[in-house]
C-alpha atoms as a PDB file:
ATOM      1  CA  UNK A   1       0.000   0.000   0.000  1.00  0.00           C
ATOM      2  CA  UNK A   2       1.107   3.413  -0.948  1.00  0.00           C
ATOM      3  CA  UNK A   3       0.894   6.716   1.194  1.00  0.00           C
ATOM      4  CA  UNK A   4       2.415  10.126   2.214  1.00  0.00           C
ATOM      5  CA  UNK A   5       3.907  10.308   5.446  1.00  0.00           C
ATOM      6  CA  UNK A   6       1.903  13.620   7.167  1.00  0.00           C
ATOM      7  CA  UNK A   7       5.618  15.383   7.484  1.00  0.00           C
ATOM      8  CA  UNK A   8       5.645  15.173   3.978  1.00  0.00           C
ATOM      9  CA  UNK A   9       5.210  18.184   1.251  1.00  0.00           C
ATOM     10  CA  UNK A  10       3.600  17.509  -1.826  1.00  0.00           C
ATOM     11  CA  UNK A  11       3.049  20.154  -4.533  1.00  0.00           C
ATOM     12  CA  UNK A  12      -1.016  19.625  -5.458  1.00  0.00           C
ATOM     13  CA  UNK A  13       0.476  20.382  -9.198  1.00  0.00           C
ATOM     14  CA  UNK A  14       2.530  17.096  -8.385  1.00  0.00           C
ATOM     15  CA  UNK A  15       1.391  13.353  -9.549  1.00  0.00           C
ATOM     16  CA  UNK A  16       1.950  10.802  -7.421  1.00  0.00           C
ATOM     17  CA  UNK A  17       0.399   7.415  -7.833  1.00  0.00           C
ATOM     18  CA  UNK A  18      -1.587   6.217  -4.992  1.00  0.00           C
ATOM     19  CA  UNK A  19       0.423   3.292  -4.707  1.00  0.00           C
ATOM     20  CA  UNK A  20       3.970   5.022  -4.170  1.00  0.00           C
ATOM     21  CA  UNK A  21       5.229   5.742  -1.197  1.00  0.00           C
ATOM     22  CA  UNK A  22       6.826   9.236   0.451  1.00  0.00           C
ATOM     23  CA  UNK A  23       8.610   8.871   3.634  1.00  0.00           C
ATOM     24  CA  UNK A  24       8.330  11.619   6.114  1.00  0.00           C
ATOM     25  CA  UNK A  25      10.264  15.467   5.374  1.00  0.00           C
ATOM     26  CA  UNK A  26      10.528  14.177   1.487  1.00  0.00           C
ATOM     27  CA  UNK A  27       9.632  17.649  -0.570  1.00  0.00           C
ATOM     28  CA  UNK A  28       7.644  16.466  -3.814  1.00  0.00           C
ATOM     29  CA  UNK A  29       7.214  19.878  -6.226  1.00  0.00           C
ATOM     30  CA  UNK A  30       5.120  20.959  -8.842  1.00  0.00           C
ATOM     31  CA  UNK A  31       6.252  19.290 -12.332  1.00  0.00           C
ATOM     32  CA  UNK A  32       7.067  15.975 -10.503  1.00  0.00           C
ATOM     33  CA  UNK A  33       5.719  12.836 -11.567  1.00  0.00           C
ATOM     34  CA  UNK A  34       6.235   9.609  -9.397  1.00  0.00           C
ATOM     35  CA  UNK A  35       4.559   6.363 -10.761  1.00  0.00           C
ATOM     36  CA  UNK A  36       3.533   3.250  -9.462  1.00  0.00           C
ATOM     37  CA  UNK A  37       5.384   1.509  -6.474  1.00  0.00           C
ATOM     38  CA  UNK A  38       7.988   4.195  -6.158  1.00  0.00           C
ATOM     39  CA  UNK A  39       9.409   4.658  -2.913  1.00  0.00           C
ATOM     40  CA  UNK A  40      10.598   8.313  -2.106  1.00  0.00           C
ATOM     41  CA  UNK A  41      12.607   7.513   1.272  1.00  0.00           C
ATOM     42  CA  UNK A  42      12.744  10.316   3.839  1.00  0.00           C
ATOM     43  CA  UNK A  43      14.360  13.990   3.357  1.00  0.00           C
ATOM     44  CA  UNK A  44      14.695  13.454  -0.555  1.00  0.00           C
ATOM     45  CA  UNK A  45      13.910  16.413  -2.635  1.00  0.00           C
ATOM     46  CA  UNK A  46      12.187  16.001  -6.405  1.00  0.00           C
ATOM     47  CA  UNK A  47      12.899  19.268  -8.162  1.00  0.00           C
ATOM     48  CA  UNK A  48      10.347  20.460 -11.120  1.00  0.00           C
ATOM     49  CA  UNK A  49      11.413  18.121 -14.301  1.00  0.00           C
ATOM     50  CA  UNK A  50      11.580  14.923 -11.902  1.00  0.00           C
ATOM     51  CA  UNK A  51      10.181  11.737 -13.820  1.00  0.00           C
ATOM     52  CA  UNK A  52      10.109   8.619 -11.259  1.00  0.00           C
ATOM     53  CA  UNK A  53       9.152   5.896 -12.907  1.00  0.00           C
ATOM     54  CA  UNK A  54       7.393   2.452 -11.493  1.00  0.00           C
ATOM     55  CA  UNK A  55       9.172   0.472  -8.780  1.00  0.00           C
ATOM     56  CA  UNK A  56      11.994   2.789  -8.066  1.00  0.00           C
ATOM     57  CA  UNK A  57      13.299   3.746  -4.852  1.00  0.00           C
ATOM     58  CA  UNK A  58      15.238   6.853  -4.135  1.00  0.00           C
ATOM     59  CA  UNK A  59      16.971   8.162  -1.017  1.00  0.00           C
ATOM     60  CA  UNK A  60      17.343   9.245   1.778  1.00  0.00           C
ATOM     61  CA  UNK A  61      18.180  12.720   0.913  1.00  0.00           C
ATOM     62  CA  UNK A  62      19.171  12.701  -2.495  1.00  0.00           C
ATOM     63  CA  UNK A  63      18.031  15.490  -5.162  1.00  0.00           C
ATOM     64  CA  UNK A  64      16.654  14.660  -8.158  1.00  0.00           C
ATOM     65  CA  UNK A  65      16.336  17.343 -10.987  1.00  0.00           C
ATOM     66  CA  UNK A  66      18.141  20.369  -9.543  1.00  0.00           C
ATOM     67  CA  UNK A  67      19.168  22.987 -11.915  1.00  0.00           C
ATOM     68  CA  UNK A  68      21.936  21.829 -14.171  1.00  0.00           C
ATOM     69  CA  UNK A  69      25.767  23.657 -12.945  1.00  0.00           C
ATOM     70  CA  UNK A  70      25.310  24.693 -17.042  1.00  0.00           C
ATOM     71  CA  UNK A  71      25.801  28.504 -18.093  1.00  0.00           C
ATOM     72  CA  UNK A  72      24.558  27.519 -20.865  1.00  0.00           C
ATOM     73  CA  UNK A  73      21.098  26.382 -18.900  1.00  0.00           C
ATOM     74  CA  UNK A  74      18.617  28.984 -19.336  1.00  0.00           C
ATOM     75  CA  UNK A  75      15.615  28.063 -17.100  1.00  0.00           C
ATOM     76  CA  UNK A  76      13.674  25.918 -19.940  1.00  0.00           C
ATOM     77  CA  UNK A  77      11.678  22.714 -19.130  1.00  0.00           C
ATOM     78  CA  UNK A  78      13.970  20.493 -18.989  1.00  0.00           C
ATOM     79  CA  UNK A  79      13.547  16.300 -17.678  1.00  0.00           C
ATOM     80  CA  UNK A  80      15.760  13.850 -15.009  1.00  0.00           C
ATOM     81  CA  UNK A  81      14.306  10.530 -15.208  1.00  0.00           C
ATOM     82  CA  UNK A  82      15.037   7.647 -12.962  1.00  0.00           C
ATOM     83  CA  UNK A  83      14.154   4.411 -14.789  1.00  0.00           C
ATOM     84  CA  UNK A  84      11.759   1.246 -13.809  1.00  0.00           C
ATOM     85  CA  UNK A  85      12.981  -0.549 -10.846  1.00  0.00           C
ATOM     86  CA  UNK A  86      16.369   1.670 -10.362  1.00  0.00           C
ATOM     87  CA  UNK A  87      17.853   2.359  -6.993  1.00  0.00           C
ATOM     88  CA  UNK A  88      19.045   5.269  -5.972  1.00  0.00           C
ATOM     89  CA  UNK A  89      20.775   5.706  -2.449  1.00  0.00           C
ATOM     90  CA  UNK A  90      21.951   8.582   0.168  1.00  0.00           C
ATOM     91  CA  UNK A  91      22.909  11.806  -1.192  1.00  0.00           C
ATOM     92  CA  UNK A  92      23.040  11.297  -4.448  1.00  0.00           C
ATOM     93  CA  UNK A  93      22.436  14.297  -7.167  1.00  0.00           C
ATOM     94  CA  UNK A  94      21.066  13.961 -10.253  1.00  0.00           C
ATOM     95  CA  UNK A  95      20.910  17.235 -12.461  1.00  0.00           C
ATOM     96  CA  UNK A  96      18.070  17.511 -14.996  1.00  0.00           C
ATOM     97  CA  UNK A  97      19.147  18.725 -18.515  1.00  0.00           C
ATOM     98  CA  UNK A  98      20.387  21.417 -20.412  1.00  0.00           C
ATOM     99  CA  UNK A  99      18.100  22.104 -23.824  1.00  0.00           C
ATOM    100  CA  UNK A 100      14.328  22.214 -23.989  1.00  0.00           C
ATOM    101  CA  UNK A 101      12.588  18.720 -23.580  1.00  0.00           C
ATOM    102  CA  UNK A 102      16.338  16.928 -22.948  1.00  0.00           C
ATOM    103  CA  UNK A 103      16.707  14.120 -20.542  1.00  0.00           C
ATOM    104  CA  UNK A 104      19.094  13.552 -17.697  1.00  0.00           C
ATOM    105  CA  UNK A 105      18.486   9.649 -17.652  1.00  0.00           C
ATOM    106  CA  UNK A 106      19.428   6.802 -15.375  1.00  0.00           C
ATOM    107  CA  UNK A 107      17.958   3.796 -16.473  1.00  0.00           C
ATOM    108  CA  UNK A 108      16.100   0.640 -15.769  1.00  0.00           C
ATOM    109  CA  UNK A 109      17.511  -1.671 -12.931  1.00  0.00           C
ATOM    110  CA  UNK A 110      20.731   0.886 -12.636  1.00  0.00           C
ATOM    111  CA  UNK A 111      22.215   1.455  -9.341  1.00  0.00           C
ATOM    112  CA  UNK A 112      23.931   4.608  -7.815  1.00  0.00           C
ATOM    113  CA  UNK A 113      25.463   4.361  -4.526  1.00  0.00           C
ATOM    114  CA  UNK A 114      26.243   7.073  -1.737  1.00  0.00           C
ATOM    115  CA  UNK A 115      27.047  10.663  -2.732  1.00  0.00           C
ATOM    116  CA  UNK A 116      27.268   9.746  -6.340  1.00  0.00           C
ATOM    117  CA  UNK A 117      26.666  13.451  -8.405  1.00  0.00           C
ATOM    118  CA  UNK A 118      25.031  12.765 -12.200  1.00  0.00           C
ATOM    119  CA  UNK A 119      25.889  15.618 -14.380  1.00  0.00           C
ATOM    120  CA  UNK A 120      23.245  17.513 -16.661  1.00  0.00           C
ATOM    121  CA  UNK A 121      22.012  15.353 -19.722  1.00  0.00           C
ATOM    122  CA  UNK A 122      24.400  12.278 -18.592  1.00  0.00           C
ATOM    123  CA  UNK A 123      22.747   8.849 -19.600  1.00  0.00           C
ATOM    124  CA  UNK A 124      23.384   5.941 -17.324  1.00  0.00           C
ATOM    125  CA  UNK A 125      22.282   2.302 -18.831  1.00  0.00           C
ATOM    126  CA  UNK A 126      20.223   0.041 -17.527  1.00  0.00           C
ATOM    127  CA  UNK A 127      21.538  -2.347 -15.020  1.00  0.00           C
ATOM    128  CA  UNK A 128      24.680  -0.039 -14.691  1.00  0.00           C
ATOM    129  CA  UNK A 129      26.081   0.458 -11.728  1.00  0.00           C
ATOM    130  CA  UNK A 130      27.831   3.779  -9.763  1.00  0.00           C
ATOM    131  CA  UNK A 131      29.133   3.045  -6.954  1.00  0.00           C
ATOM    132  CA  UNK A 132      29.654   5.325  -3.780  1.00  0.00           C
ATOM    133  CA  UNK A 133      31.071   8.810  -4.562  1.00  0.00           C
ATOM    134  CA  UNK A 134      31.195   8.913  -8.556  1.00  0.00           C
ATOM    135  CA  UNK A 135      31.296  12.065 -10.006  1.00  0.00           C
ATOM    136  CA  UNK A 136      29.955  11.949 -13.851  1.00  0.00           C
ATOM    137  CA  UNK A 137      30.406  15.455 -15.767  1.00  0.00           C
ATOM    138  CA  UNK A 138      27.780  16.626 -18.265  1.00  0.00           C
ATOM    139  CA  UNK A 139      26.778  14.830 -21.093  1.00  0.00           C
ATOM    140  CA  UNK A 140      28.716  11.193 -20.282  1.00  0.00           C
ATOM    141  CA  UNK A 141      27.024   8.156 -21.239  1.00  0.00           C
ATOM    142  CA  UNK A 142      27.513   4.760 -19.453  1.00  0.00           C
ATOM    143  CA  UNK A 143      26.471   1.821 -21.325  1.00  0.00           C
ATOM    144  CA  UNK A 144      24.372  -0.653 -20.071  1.00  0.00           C
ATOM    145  CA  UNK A 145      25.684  -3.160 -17.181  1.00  0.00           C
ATOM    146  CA  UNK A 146      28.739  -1.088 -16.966  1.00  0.00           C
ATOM    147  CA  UNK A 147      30.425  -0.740 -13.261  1.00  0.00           C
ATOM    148  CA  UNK A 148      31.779   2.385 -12.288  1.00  0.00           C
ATOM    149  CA  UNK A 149      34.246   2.264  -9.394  1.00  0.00           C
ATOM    150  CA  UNK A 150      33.991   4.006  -6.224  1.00  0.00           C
ATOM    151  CA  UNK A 151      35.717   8.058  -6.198  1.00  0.00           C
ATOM    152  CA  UNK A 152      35.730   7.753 -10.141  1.00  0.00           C
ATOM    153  CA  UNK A 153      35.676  11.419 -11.491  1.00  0.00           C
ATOM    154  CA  UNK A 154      34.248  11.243 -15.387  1.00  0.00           C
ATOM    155  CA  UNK A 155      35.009  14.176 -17.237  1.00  0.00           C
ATOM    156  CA  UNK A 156      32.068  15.760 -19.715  1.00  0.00           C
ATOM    157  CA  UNK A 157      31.301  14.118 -22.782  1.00  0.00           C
ATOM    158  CA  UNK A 158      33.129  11.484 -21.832  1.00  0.00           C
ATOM    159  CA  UNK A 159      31.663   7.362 -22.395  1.00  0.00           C
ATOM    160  CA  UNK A 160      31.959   4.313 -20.508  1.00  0.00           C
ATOM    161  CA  UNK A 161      30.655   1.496 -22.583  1.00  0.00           C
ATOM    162  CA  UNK A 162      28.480  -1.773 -22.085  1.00  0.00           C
ATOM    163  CA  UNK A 163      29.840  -3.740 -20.186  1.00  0.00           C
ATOM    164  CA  UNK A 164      32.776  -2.327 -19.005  1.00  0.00           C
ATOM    165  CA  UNK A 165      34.558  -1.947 -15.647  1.00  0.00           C
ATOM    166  CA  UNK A 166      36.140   0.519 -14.616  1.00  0.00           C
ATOM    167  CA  UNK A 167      38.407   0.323 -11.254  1.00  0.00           C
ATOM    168  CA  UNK A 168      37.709   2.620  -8.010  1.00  0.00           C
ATOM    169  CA  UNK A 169      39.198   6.430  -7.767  1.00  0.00           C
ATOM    170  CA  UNK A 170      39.532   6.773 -11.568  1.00  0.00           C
ATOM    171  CA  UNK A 171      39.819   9.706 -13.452  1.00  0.00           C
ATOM    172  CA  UNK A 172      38.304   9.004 -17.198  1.00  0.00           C
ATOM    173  CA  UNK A 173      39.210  11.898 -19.584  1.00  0.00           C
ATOM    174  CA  UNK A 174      38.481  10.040 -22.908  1.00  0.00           C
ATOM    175  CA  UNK A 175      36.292   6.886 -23.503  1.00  0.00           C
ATOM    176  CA  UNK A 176      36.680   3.631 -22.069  1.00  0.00           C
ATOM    177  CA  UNK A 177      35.923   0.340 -24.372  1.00  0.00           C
ATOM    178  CA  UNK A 178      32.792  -1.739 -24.264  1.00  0.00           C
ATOM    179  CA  UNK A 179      33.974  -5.062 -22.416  1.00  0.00           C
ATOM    180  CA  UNK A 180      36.828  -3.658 -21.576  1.00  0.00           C
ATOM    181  CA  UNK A 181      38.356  -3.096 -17.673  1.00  0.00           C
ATOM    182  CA  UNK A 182      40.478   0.087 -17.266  1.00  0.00           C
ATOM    183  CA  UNK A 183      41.302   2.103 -13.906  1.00  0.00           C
ATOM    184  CA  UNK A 184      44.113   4.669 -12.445  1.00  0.00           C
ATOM    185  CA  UNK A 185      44.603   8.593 -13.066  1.00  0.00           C
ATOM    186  CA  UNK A 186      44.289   9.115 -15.842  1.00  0.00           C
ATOM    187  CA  UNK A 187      42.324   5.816 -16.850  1.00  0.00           C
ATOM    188  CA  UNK A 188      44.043   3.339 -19.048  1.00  0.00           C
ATOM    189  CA  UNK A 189      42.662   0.411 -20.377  1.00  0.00           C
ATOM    190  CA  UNK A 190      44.049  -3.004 -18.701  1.00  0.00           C
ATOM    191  CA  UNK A 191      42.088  -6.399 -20.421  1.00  0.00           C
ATOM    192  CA  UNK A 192      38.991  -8.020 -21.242  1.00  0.00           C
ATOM    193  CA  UNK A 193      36.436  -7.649 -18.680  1.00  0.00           C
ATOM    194  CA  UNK A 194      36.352 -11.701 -19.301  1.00  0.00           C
ATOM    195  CA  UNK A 195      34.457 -12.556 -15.872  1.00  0.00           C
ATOM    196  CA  UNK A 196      32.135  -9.378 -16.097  1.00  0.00           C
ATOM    197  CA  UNK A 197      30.952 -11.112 -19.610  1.00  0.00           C
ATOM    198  CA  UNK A 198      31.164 -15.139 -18.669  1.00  0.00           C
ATOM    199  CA  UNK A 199      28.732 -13.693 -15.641  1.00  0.00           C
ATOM    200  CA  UNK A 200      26.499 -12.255 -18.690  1.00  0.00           C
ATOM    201  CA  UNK A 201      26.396 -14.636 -20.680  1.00  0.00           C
ATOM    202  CA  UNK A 202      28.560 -14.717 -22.946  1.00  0.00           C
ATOM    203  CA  UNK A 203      29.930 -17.830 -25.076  1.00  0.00           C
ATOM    204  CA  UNK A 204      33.377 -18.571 -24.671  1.00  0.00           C
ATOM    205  CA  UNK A 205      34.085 -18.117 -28.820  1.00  0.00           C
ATOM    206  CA  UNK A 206      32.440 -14.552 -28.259  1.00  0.00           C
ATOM    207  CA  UNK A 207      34.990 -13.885 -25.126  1.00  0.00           C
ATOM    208  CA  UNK A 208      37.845 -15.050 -27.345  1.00  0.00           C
ATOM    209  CA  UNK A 209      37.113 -12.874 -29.835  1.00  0.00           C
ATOM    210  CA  UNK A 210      36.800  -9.520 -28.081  1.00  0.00           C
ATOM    211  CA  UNK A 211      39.602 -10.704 -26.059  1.00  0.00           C
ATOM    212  CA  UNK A 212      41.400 -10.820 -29.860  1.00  0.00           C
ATOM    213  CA  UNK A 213      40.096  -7.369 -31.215  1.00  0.00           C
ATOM    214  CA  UNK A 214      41.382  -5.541 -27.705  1.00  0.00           C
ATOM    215  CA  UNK A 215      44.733  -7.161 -28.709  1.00  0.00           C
ATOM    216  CA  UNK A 216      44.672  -6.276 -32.075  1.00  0.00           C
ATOM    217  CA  UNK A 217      43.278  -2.526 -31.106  1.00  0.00           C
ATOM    218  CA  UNK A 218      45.881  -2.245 -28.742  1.00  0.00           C
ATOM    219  CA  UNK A 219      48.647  -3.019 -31.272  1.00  0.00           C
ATOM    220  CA  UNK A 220      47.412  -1.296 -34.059  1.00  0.00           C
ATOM    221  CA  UNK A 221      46.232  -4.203 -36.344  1.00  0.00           C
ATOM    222  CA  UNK A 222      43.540  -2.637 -37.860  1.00  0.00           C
ATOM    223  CA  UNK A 223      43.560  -5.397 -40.585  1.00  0.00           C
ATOM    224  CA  UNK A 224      43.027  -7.902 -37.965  1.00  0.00           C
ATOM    225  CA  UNK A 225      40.136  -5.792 -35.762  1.00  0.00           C
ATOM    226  CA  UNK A 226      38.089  -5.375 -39.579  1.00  0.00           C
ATOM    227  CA  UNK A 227      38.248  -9.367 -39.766  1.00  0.00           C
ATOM    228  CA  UNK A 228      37.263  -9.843 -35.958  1.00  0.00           C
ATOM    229  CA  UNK A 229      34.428  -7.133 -36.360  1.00  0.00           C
ATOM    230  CA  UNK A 230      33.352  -8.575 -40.031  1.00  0.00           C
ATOM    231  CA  UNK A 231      32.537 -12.374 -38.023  1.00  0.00           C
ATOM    232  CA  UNK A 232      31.640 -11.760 -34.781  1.00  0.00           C
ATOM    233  CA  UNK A 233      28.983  -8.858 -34.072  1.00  0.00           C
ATOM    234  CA  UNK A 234      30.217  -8.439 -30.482  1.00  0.00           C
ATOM    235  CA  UNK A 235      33.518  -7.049 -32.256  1.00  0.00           C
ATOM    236  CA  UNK A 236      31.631  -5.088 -34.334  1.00  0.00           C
ATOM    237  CA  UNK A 237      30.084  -3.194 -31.971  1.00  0.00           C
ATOM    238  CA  UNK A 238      33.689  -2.642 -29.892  1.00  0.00           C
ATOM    239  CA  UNK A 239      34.813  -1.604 -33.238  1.00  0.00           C
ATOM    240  CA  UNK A 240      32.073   0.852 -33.881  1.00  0.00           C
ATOM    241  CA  UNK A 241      32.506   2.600 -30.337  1.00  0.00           C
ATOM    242  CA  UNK A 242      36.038   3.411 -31.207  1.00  0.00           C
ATOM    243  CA  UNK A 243      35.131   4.474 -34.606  1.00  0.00           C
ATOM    244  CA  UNK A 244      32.544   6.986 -32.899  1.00  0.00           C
ATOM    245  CA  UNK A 245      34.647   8.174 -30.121  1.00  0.00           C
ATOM    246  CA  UNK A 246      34.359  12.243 -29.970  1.00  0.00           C
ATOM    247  CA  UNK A 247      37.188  12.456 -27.303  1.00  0.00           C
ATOM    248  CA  UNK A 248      39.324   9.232 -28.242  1.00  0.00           C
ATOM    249  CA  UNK A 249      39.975   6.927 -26.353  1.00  0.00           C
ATOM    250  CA  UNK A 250      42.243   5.905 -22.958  1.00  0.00           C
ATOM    251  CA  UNK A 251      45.800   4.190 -23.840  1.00  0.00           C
ATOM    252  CA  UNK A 252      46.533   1.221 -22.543  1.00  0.00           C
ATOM    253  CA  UNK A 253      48.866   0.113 -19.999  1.00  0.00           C
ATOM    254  CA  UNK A 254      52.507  -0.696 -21.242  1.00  0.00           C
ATOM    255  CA  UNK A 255      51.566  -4.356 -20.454  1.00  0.00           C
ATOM    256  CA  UNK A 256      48.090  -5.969 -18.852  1.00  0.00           C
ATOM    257  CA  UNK A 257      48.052  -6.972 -15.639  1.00  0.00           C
END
């Protein structure tokens, strides 16, 4: 059973479904929408622009939808959405977006830890994970069932992709690999996240043969990366994040460890 705890502020101009739930001294304003079996934990604040969608749970105390740290942000409607099912813990921020309509998005299943900070129009996938104290600048995507390690700083722009790890207190300038593990500051790529993709899923000819195209990226056989990517669509889409990468992308380490 839903309900609003009497210590509780609600906007009228608000919707809440009747089945959510809003722990006491949680501030709820106009513009908000929470949906079904959302659970708004105590002292958590939903800015204007909030979207909350079914089964979610956020808090205590974190802010959802504050005003993007954007000069370029000049009061227009503007959306944070928190996906089906995500969990979002103490503290954390989560800026809505620069540009009318735009989306700051964490999505389905995702989870952000502690103090975690998500920068305007950032897109977190679903089943991702943040883990206490990341800081992710404007506009940086995280793929879907990525790990993020705890005190990572991710600079704007920047992209973490499916399925990649990358190790506690970070500091990503550039891109890090789908599949790929990287850590240190500044980030640099390290292996094959080969357990992260045995856990989903994957078939041990599809492990070998990222495990070959991160070889063959790292010593700069194209030749060999357009063969990988031509049989084995897992390759193809590593291939096709590096071919898309705005920023580049981290070096590698001298040798993996």
């Amino acid at each position: 059973m839903g309900g609003v705890a009497a210590s509780a502020i609600v906007d009228p101009a608000a919707d809440v479904h009747a089945s959510a739930v809003v722990e006491a001294g949680a501030v709820i304003h106009a513009g908000v929408s929470v949906a079904a079996g959302a659970i708004i934990k105590a002292g958590t604040v939903l800015e204007p622009g909030t979207r909350i969608e079914e089964d979610a749970s956020v808090g205590p105390y974190a802010v959802i939808g504050g005003v993007p740290a954007d000069h370029a942000f000049q009061g227009e409607a503007s959306l944070a959405v928190i996906g089906p099912r995500a969990m979002i813990r103490e503290f954390v921020t989560v800026h809505r977006a620069t540009g009318e309509g735009r989306a700051t998005r964490v999505g389905a299943d995702a989870m952000v830890m502690a103090y975690t900070h998500v920068g305007h129009n950032a897109h977190v996938g679903d089943r991702a994970v943040l883990t206490n104290l990341v800081q992710l600048g404007g506009h940086v995507q995280v793929g879907d069932d990525a790990v993020v390690g705890g005190g990572t700083v991710v600079h704007q722009f920047s992209r973490v992709g499916r399925l990649a790890m990358l190790g506690g207190g970070s500091a990503l300038g550039r891109d890090v690999l789908p599949f790929a593990m990287a850590r240190g500051n500044p980030a640099r790529h390290l292996r094959l996240n080969a357990v992260g993709l045995k856990r989903a899923g994957f078939d041990r000819s599809d492990v070998r043969a990222l495990g070959e195209a991160l070889a063959a990226l790292r010593s700069g056989d194209r030749e060999r990366l357009e063969t990988l990517a031509a049989e084995n669509a897992f390759v193809a889409e590593f291939k096709a994040f590096e071919a898309d990468s705005t920023r580049g992308i981290e070096r590698f380490v001298r040798r993996a460890s």
